[in-house]
Protein backbone atom coordinates (compact mmCIF):
# COMPACT_ATOMS: atom_id res chain seq x y z
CA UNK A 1 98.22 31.04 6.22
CA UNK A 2 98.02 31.97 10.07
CA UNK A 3 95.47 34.16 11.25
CA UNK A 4 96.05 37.56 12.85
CA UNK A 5 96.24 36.60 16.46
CA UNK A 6 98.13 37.45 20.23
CA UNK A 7 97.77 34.17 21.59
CA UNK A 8 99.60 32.91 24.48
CA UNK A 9 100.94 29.45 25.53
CA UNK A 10 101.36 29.77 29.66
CA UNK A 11 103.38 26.36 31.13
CA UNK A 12 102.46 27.02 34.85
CA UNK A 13 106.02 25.62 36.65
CA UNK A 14 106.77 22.89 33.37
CA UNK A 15 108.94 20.61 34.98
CA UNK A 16 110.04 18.58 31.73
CA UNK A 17 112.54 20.78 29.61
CA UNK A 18 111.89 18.47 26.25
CA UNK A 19 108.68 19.45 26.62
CA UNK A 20 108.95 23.19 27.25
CA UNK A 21 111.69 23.40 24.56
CA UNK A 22 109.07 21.36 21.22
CA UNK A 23 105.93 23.94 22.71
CA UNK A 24 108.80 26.94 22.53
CA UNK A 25 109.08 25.08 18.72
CA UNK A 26 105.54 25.14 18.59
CA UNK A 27 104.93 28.76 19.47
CA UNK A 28 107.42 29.75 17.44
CA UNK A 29 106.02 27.81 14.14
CA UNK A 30 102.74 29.83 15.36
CA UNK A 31 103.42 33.09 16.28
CA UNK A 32 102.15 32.66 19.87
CA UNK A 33 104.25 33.89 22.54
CA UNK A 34 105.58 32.07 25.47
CA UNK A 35 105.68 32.52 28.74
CA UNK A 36 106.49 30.42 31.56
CA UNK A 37 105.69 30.65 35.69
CA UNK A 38 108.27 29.83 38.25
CA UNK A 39 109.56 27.18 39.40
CA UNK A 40 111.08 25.91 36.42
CA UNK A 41 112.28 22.11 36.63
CA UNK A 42 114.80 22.59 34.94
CA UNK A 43 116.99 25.67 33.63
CA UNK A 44 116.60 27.56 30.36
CA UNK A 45 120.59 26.26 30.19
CA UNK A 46 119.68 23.09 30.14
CA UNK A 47 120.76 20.96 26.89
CA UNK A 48 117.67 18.93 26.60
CA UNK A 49 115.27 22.49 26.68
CA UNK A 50 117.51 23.77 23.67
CA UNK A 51 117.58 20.35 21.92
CA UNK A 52 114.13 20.39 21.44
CA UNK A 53 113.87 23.89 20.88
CA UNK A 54 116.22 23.70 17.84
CA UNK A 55 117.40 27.12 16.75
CA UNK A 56 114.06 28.31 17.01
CA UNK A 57 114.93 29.52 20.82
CA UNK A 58 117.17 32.69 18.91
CA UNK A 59 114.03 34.19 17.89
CA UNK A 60 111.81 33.14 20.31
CA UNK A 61 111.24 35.69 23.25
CA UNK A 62 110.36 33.85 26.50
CA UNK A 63 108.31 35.48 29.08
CA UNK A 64 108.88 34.60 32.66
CA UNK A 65 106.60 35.03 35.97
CA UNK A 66 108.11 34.60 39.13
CA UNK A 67 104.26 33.49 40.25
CA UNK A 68 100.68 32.66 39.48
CA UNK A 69 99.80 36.49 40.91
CA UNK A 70 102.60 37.89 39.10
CA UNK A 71 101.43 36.21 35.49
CA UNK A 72 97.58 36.88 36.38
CA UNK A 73 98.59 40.91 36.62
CA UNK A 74 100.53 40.47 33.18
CA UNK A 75 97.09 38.78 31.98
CA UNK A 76 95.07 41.80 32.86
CA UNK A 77 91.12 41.83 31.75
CA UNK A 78 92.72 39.64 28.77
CA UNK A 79 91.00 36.34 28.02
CA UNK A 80 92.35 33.34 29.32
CA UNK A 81 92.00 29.74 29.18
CA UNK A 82 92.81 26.88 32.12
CA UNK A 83 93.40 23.36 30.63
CA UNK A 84 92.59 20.37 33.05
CA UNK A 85 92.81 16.59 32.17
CA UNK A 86 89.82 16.35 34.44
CA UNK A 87 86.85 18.93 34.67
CA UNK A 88 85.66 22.01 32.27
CA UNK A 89 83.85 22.06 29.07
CA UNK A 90 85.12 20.18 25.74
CA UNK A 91 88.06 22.22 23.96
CA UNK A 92 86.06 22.39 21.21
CA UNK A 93 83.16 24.44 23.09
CA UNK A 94 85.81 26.84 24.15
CA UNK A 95 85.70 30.52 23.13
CA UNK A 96 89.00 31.96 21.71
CA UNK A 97 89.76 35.39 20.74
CA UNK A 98 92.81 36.37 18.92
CA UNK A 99 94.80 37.99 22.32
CA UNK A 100 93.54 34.77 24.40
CA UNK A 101 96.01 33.65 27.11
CA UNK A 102 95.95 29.60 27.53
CA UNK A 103 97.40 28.26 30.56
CA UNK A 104 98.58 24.42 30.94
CA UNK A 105 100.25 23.27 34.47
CA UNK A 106 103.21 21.12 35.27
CA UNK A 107 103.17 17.24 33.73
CA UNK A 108 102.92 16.08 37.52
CA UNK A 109 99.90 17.39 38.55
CA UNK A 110 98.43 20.03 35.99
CA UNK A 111 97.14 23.49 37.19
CA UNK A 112 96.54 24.12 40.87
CA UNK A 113 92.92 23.31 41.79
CA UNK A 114 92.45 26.12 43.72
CA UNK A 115 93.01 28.49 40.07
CA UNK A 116 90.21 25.74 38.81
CA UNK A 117 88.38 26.10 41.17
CA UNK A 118 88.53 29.87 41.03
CA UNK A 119 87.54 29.94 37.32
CA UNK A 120 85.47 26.79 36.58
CA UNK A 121 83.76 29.05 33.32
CA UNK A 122 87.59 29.27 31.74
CA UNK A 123 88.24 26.04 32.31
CA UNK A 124 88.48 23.10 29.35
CA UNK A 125 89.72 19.79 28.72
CA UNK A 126 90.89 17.97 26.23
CA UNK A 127 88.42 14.66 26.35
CA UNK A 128 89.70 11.32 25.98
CA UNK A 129 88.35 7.61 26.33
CA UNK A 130 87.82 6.72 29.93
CA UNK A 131 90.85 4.96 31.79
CA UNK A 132 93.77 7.38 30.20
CA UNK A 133 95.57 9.36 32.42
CA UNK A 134 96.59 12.18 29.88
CA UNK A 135 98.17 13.94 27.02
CA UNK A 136 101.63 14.72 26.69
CA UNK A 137 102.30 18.56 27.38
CA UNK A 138 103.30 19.31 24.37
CA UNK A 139 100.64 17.28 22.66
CA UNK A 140 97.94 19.10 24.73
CA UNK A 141 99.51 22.68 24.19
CA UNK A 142 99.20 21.83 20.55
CA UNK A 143 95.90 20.66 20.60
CA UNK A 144 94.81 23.80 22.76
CA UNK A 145 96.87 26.34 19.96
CA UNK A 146 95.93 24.91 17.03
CA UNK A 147 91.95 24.60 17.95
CA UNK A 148 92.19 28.63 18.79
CA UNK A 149 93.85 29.25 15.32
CA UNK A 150 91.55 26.88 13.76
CA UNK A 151 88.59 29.38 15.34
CA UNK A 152 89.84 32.34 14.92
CA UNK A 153 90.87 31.48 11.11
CA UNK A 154 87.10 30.50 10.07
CA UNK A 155 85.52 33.62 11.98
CA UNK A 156 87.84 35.67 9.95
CA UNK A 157 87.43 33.95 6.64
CA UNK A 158 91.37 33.85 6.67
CA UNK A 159 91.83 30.37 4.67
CA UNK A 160 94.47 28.80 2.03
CA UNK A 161 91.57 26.46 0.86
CA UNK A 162 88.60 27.31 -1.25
CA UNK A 163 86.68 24.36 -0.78
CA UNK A 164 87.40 21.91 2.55
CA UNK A 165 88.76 18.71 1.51
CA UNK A 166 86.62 15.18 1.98
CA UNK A 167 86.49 13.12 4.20
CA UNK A 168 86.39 8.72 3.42
């Protein structure tokens, strides 16, 4: 069972439709919402964005910002998250709240430093061993999601298990 929640999966100008069309899977399977900042690299048209979107796209409201201002006035006092392959604290020493906004940038070059640099105390990364250049999109989105759901489950006590399973 999925916890209460308002989360939201932000692709900052995604430039890879596969990629954009398995996290509109994702949120979907979640309940998150999606929203996506302009440019697009692709169009919402485009075969390979509903491919991997499946028929999940029908019931799937996108959200779409024609810029970084234009998103950051949807955002509001809302929390919000800024993923970076490169500087902020662990994801796991992030703080999530159930109507928490998590923004990921394009595959090319991530989110623009200068919104890093604006908000170094909302910013996280996913840490990996030394020498890789970086997650997937997707991957990362679902790492990002699925660590907020994990959260917000235990600090409401909404769980399917009784007892947690063991680890060998």
């Amino acid at each position: 069972m999925l916890p209460t929640h308002r989360l939201k999966i932000v692709l900052v100008e995604p430039e890879i439709p596969q990629n954009t069309g398995n996290i509109a899977r994702l949120c979907a399977a979640s309940g998150a919402a999606l929203h996506l900042v302009r440019p697009l690299g692709f169009f919402l048209t485009d075969k390979h964005f509903k491919r991997a979107g499946m028929d999940y796209l029908a019931s799937l409201p996108i959200t779409l910002h024609d810029s970084v201002d234009a998103l950051f006035a949807a955002i509001g006092g809302d929390p919000f998250l800024l993923s970076s392959g490169v500087a902020g604290c662990p994801h796991w020493d992030a703080s999530f709240t159930p109507d928490t906004w998590i923004l990921l940038g394009k595959e090319s070059a991530g989110l623009p430093a200068s919104l890093l640099q604006r908000y170094p105390e909302r910013t996280c990364r996913i840490p990996m061993i030394e020498g890789t250049r970086g997650l997937n999109l997707s991957t990362a989105a679902g790492i990002l999601l699925y660590e907020g759901l994990g959260r917000l489950a235990r600090s409401s006590g909404d769980s399917d298990c009784n007892q947690r399973p063991t680890l060998t």
